[in-house]
C-alpha atoms as a PDB file:
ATOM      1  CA  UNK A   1       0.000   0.000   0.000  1.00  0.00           C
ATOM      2  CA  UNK A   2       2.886   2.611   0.700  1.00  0.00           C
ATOM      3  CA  UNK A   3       4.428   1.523  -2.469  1.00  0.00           C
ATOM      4  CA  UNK A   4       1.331   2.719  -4.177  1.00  0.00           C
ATOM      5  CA  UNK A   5       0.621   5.948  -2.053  1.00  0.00           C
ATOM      6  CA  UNK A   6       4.163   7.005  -3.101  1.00  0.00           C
ATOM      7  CA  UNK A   7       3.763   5.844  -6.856  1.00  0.00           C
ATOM      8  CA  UNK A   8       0.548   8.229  -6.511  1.00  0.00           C
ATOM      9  CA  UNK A   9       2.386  10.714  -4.937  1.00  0.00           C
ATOM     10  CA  UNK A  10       4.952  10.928  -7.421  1.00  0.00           C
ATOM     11  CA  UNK A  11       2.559  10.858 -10.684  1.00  0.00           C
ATOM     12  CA  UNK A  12       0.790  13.495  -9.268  1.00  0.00           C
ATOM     13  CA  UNK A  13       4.315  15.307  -9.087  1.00  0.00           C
ATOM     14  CA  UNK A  14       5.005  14.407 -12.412  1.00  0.00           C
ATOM     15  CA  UNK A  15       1.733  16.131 -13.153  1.00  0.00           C
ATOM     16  CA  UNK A  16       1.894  19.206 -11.845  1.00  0.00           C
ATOM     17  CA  UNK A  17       5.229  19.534 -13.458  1.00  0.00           C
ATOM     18  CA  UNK A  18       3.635  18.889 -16.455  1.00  0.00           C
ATOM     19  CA  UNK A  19       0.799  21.417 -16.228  1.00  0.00           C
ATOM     20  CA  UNK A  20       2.751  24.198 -15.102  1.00  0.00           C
ATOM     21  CA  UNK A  21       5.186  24.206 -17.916  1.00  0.00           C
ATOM     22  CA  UNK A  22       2.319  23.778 -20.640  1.00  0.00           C
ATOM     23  CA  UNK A  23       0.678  27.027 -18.655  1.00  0.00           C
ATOM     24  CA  UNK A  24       4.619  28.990 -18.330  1.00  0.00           C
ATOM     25  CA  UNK A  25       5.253  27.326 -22.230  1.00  0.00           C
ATOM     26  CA  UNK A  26       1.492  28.813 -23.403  1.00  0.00           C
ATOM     27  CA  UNK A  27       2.057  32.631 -21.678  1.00  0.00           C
ATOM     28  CA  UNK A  28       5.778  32.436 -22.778  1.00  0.00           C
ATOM     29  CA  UNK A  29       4.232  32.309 -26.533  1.00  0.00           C
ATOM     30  CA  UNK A  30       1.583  34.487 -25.951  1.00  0.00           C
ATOM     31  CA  UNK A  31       4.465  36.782 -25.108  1.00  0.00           C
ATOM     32  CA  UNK A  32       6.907  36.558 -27.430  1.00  0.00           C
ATOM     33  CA  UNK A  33       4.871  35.911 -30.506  1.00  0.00           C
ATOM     34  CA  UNK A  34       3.416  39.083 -31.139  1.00  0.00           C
ATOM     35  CA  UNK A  35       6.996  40.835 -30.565  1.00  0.00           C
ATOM     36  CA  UNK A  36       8.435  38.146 -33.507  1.00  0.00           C
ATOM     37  CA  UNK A  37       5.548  39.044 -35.486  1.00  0.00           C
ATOM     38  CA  UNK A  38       6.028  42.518 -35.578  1.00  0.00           C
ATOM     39  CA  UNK A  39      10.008  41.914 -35.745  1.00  0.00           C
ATOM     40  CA  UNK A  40       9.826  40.132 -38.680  1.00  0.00           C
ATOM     41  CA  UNK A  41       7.472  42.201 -40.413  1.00  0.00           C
ATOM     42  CA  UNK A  42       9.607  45.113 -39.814  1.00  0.00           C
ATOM     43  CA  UNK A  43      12.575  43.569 -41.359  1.00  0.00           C
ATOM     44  CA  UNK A  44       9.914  42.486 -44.375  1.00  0.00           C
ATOM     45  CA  UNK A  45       9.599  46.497 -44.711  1.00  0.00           C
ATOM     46  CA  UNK A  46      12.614  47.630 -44.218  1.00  0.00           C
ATOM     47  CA  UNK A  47      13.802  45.014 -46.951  1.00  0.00           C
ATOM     48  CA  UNK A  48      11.297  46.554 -49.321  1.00  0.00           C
ATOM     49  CA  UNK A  49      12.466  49.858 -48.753  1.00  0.00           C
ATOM     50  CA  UNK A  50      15.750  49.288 -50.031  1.00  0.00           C
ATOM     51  CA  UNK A  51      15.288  46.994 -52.253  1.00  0.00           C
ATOM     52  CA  UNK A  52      12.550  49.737 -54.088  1.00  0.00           C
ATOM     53  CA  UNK A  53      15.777  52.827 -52.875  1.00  0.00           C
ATOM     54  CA  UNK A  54      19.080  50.769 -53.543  1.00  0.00           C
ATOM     55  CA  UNK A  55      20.694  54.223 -52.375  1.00  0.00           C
ATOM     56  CA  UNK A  56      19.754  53.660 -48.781  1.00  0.00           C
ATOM     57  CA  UNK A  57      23.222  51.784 -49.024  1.00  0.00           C
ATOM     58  CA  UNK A  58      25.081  55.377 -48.377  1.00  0.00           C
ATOM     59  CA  UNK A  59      23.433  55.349 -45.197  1.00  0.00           C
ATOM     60  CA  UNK A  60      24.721  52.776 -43.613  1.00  0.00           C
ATOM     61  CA  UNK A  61      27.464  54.157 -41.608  1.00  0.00           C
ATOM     62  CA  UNK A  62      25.086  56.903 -40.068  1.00  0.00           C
ATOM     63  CA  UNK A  63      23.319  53.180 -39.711  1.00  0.00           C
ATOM     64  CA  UNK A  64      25.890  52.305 -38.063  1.00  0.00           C
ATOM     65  CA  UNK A  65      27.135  54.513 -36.003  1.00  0.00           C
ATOM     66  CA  UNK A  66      23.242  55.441 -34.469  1.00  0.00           C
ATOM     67  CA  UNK A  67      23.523  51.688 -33.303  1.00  0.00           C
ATOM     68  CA  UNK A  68      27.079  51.871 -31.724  1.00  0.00           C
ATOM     69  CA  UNK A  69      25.430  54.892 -29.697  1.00  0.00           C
ATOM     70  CA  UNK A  70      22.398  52.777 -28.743  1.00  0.00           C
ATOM     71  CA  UNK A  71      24.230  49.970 -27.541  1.00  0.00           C
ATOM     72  CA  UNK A  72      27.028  52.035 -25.811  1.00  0.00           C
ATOM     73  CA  UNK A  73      24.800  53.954 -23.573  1.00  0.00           C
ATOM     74  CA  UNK A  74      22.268  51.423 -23.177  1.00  0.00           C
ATOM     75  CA  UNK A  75      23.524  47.910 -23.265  1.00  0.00           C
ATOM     76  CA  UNK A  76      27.648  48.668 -22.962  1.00  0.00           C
ATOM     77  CA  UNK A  77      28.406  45.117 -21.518  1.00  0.00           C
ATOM     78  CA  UNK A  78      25.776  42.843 -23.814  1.00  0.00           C
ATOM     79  CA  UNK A  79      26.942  44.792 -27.613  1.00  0.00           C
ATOM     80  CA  UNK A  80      23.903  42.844 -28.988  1.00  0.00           C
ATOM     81  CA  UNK A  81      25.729  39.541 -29.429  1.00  0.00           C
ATOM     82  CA  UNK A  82      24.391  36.403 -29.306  1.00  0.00           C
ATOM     83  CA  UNK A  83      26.724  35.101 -26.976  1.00  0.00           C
ATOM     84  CA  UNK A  84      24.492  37.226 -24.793  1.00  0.00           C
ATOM     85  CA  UNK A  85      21.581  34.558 -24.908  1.00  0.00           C
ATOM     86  CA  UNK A  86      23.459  31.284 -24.220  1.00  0.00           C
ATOM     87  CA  UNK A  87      25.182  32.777 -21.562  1.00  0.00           C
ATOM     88  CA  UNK A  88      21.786  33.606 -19.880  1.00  0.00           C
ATOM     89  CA  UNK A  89      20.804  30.314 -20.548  1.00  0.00           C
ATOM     90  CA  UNK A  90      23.991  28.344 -18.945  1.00  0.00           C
ATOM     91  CA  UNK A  91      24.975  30.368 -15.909  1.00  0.00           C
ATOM     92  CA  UNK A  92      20.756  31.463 -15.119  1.00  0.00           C
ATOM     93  CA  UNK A  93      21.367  35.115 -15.714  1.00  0.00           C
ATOM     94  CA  UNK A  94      18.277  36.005 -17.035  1.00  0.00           C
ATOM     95  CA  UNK A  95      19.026  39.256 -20.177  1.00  0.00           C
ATOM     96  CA  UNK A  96      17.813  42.831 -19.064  1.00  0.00           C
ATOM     97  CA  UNK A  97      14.341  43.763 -20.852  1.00  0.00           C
ATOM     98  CA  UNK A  98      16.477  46.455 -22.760  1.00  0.00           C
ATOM     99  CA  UNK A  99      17.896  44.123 -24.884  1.00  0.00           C
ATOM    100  CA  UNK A 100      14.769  43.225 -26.470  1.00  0.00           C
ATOM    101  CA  UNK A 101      14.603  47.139 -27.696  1.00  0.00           C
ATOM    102  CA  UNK A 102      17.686  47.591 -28.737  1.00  0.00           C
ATOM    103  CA  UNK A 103      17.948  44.409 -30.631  1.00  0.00           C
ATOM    104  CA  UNK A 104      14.603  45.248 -32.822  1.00  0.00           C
ATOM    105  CA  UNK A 105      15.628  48.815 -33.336  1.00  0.00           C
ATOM    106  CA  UNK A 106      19.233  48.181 -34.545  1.00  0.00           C
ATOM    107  CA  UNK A 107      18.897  44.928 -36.391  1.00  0.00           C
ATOM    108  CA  UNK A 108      15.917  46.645 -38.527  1.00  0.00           C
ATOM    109  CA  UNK A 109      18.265  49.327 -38.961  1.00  0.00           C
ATOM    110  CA  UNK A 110      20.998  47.032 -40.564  1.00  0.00           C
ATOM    111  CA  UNK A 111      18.583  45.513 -42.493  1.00  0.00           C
ATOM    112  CA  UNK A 112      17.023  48.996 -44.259  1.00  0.00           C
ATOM    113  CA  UNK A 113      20.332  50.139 -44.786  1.00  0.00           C
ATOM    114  CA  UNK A 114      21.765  47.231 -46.523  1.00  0.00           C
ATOM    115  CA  UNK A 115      23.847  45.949 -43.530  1.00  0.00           C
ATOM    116  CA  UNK A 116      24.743  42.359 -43.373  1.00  0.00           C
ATOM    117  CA  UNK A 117      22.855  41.296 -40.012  1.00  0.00           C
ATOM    118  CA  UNK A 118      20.862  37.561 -39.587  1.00  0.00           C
ATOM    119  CA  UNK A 119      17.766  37.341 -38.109  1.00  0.00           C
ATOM    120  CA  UNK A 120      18.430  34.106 -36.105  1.00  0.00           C
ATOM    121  CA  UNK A 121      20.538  35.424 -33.894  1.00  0.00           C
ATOM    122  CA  UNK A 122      18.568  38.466 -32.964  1.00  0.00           C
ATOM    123  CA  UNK A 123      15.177  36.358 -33.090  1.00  0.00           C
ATOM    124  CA  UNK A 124      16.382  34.272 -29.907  1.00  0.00           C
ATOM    125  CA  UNK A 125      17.931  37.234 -28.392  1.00  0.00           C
ATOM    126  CA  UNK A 126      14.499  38.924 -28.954  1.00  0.00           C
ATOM    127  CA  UNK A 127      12.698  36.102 -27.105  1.00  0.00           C
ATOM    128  CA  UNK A 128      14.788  35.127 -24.376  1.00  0.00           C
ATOM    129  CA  UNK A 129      15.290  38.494 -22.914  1.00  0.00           C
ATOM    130  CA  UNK A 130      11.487  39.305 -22.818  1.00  0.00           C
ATOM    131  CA  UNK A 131      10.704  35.451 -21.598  1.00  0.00           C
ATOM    132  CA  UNK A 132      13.549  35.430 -18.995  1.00  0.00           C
ATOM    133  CA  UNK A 133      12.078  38.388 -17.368  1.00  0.00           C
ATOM    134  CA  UNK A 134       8.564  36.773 -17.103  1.00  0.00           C
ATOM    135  CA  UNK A 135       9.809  33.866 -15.326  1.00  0.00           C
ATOM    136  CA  UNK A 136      11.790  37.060 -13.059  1.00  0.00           C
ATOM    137  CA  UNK A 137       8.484  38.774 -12.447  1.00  0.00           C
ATOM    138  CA  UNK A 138       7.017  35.325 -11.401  1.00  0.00           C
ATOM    139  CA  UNK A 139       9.807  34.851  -8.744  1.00  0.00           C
ATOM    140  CA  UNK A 140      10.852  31.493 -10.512  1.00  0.00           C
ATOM    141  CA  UNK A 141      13.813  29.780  -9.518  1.00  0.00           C
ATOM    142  CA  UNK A 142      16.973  30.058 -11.379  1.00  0.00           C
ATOM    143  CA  UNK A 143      16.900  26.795 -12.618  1.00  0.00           C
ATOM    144  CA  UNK A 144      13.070  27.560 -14.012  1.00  0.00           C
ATOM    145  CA  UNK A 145      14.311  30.994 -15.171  1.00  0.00           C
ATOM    146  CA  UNK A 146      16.653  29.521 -17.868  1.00  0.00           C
ATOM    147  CA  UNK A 147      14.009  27.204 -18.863  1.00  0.00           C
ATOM    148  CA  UNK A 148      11.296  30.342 -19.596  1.00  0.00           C
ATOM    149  CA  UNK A 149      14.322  31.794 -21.334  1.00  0.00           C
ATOM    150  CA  UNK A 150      14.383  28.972 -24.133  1.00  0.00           C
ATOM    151  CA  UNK A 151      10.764  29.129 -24.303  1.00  0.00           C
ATOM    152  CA  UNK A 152      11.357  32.277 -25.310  1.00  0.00           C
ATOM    153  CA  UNK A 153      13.906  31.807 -27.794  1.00  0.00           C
ATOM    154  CA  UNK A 154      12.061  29.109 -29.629  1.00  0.00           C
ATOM    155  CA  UNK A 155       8.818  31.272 -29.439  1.00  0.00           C
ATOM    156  CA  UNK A 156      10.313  33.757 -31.005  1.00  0.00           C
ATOM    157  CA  UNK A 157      12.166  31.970 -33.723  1.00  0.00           C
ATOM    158  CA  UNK A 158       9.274  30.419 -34.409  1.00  0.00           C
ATOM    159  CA  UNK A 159       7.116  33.000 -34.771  1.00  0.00           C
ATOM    160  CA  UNK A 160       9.972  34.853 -37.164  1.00  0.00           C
ATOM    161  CA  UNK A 161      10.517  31.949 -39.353  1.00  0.00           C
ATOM    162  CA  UNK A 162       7.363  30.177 -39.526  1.00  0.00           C
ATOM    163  CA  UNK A 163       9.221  26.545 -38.223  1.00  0.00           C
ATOM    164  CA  UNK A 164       7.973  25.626 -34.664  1.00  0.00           C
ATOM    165  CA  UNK A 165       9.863  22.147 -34.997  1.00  0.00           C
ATOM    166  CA  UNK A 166      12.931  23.807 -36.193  1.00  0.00           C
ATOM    167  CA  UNK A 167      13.260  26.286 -33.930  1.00  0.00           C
ATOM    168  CA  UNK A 168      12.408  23.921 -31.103  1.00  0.00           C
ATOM    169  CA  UNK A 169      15.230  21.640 -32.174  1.00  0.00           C
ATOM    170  CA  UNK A 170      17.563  24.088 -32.495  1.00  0.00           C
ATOM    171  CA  UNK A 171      16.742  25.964 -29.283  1.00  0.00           C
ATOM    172  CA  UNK A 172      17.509  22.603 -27.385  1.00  0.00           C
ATOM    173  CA  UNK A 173      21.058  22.080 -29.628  1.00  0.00           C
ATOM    174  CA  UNK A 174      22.364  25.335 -29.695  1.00  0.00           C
ATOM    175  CA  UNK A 175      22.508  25.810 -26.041  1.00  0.00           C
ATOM    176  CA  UNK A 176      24.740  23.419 -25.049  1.00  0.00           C
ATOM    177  CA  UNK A 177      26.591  21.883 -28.126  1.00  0.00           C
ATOM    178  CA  UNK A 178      26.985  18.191 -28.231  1.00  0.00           C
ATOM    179  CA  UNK A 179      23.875  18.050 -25.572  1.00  0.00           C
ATOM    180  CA  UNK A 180      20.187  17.933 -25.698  1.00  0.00           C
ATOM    181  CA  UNK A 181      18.141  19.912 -23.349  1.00  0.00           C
ATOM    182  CA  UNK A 182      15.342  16.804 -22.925  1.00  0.00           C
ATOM    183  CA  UNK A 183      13.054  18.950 -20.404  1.00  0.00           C
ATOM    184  CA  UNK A 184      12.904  21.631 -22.518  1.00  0.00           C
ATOM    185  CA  UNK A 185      11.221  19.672 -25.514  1.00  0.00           C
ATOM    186  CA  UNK A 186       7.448  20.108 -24.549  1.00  0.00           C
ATOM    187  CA  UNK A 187       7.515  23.722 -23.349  1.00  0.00           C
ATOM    188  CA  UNK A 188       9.782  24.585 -26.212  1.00  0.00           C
ATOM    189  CA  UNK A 189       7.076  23.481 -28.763  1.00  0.00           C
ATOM    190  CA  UNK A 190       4.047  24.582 -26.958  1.00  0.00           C
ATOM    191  CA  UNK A 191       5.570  27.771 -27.122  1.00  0.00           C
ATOM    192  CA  UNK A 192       6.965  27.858 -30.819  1.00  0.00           C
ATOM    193  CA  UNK A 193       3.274  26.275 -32.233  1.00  0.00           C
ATOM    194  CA  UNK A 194       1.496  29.692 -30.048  1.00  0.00           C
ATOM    195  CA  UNK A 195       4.215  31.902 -31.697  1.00  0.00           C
ATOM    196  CA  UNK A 196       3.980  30.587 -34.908  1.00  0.00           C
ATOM    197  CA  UNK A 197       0.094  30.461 -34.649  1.00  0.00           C
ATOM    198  CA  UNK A 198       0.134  34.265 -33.399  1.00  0.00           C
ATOM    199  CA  UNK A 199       2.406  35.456 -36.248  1.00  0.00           C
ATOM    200  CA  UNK A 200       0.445  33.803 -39.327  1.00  0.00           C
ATOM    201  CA  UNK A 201      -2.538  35.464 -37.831  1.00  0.00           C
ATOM    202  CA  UNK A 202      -0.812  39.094 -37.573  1.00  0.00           C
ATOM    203  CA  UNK A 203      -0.040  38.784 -41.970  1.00  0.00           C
ATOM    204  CA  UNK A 204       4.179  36.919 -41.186  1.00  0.00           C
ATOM    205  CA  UNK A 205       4.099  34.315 -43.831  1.00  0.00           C
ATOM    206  CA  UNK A 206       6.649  31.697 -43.367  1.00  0.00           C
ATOM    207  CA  UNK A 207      10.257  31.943 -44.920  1.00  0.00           C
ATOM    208  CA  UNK A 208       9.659  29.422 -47.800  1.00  0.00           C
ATOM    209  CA  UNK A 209      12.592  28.519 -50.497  1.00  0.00           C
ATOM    210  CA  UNK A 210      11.756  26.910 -53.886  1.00  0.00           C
ATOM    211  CA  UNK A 211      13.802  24.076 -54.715  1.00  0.00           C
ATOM    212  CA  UNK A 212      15.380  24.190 -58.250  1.00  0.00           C
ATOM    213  CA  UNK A 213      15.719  20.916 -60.145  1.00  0.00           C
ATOM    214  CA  UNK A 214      19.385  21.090 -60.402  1.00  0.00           C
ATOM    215  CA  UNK A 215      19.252  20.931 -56.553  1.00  0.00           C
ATOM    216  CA  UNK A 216      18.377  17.508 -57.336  1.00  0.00           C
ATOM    217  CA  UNK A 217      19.811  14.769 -54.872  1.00  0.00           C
ATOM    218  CA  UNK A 218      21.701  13.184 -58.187  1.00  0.00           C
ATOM    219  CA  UNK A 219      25.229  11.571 -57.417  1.00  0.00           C
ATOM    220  CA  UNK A 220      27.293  14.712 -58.640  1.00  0.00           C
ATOM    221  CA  UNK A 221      25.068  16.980 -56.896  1.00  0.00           C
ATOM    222  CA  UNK A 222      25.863  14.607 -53.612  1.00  0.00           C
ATOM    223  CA  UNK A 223      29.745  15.100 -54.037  1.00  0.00           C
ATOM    224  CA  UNK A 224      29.729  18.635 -55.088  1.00  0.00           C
ATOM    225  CA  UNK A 225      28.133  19.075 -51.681  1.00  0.00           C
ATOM    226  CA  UNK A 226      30.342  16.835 -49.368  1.00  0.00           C
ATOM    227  CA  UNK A 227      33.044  18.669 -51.229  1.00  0.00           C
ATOM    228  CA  UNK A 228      31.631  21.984 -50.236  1.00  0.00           C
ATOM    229  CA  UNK A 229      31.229  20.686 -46.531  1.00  0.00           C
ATOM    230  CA  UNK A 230      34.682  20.333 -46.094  1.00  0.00           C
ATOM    231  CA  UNK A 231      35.807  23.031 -47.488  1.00  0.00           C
ATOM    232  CA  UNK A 232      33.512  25.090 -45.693  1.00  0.00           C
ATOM    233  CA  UNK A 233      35.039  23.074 -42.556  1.00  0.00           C
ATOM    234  CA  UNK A 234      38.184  24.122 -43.576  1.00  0.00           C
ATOM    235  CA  UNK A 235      37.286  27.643 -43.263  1.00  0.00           C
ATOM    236  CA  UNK A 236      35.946  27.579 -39.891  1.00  0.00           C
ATOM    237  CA  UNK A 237      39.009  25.710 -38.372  1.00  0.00           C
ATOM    238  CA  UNK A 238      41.615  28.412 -39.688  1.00  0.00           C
ATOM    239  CA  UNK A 239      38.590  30.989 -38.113  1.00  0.00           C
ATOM    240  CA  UNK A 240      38.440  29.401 -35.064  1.00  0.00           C
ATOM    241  CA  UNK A 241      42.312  28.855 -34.592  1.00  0.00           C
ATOM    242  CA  UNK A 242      42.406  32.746 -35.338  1.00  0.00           C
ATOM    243  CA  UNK A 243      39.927  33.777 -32.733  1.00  0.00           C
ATOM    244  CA  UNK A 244      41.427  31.561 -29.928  1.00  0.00           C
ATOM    245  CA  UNK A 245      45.064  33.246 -31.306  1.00  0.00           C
ATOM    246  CA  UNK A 246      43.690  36.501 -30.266  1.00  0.00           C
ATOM    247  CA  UNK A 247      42.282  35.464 -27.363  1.00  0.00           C
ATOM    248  CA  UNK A 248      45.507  34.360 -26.129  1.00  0.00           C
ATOM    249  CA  UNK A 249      47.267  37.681 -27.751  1.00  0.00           C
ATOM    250  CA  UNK A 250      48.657  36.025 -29.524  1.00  0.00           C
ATOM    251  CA  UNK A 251      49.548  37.529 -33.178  1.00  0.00           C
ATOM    252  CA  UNK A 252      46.989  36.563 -36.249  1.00  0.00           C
ATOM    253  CA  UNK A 253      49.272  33.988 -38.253  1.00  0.00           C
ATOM    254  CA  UNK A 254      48.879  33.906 -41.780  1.00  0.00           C
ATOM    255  CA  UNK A 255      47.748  37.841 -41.963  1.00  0.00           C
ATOM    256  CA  UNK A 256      49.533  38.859 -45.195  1.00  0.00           C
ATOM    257  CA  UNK A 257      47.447  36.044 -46.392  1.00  0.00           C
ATOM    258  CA  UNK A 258      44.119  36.696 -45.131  1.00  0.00           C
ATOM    259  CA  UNK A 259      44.733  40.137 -46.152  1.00  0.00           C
ATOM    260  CA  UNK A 260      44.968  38.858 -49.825  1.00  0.00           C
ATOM    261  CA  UNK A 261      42.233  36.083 -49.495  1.00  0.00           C
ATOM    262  CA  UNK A 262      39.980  39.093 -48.683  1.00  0.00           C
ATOM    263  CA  UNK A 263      40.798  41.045 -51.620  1.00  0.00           C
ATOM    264  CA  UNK A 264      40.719  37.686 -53.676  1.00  0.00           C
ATOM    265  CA  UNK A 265      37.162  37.271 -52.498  1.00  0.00           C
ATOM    266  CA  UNK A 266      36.062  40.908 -52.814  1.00  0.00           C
ATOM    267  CA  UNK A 267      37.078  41.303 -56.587  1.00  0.00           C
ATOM    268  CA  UNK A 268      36.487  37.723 -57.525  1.00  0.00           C
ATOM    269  CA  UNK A 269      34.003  36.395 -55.173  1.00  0.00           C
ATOM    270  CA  UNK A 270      30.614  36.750 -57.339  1.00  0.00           C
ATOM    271  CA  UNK A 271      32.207  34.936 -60.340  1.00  0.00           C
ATOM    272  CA  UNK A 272      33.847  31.961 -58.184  1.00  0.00           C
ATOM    273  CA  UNK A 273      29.841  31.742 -56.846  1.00  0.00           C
ATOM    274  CA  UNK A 274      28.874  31.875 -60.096  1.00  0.00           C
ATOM    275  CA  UNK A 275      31.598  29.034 -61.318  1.00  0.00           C
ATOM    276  CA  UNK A 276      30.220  26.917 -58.404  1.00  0.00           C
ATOM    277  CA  UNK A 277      26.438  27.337 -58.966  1.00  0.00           C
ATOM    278  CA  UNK A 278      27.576  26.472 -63.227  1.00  0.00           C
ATOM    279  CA  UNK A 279      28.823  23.005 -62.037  1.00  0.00           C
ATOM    280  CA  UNK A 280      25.358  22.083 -60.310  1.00  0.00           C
END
């Protein structure tokens, strides 16, 4: 009988669990999903408008120094990088609710002045900052805290993008590399199918891509790529081995080099593209 009581006891644990996080998970996207609606309609304008004023392109370092000003007297430590995010998420430091701001404000301004700027990156920043301070206002525990923060960040991507499984996957991989955040599945998609569902309702389509029948998963087509992959891995060893080189300050090997790789790829880059894209 005691064995049963506590079998009880703990389902009904198990339970509770359960229904709180669906509840934390459904507010989370509530949340965050009319922010990545809005976000990624912006950056749908702003796209427009230069692509309709190609000289919105001489802007671009009033662009960029307005956001330098933004972020140095408003967010000097954070700087809008990403790094900000997984940070939050691994040590339970919950971003400041100004980064959410600041990280709408200046990415639209990249993109409507031609600036090269993702919208991955600032699409989990977006989320996690607003859904980490939820779970602050709440008085959650640390440990629940980083949780509502991934909520977040797949809401948010989600709602962006259009791809709840996608950006639940990826919210779970990208926080710990090589790891899989198993508690955070079912919040993480509760609150990616709300943002989703809340963005297709405010006019975000989802980011679609036609596949052209050259992509075609042929034999050639299959090498070409695995022959891309490494050399693509190639690249982000030597980047890696410089960043950790000055981290350690150290001196950039090979800089002569990258100095004329740069040019190489500046004068020649769009017709090495275009040799590549010929052999598909």
């Amino acid at each position: 009988m005691k064995k049963i009581l506590r079998y009880l006891r703990s389902s009904l644990g198990y339970l509770y669990v359960c229904f709180k996080w669906v509840i934390l998970a459904a507010l989370v996207g509530c949340v965050v999903g009319p922010f990545g609606a809005m976000f990624g309609l912006a950056l749908n304008k702003a796209t427009v408008l230069r692509t309709a004023d190609p000289r919105l392109i001489y802007l671009l370092p009033l662009g960029g120094l307005v956001i330098v000003f933004l972020y140095q007297h408003f967010d000097p430590d954070g700087g809008g990088s990403t790094n900000q995010i997984f940070v939050a998420v691994r040590e339970y430091k919950p971003l400041s609710l100004r980064t959410a701001p600041l990280i709408f404000v200046t990415t639209v301004i990249t993109h409507l002045f031609g600036g090269s700027s993702g919208r991955e990156g600032a699409a989990l920043l977006l989320g996690g900052s607003l859904s980490g301070q939820i779970g602050r206002r709440l008085q959650l525990e640390a440990r629940d805290c980083r949780l509502m923060t991934m909520c977040g960040m797949a809401g948010a991507f989600s709602a962006v993008f259009g791809t709840p499984l996608a950006a639940t996957v990826f919210t779970l991989e990208v926080v710990d590399v090589g790891s899989m955040q198993y508690a955070a599945l079912l919040p993480c998609l509760i609150s990616a199918l709300i943002g989703v569902w809340i963005s297709s309702g405010m006019g975000l389509a989802p980011t679609a891509f036609a596949v052209a029948d050259y992509a075609a998963p042929t034999p050639g087509n299959l090498i070409r790529v695995l022959l891309l992959g490494l050399l693509l891995a190639c690249v982000v060893g030597i980047l890696w081995g410089l960043v950790r080189a000055k981290r350690g300050q150290q001196g950039l090997p090979w800089g002569p080099g990258i100095a004329l790789a740069a040019w190489c790829a500046a004068l020649f880059g769009q017709n090495l593209i275009d040799w590549y894209l010929s052999l598909l």
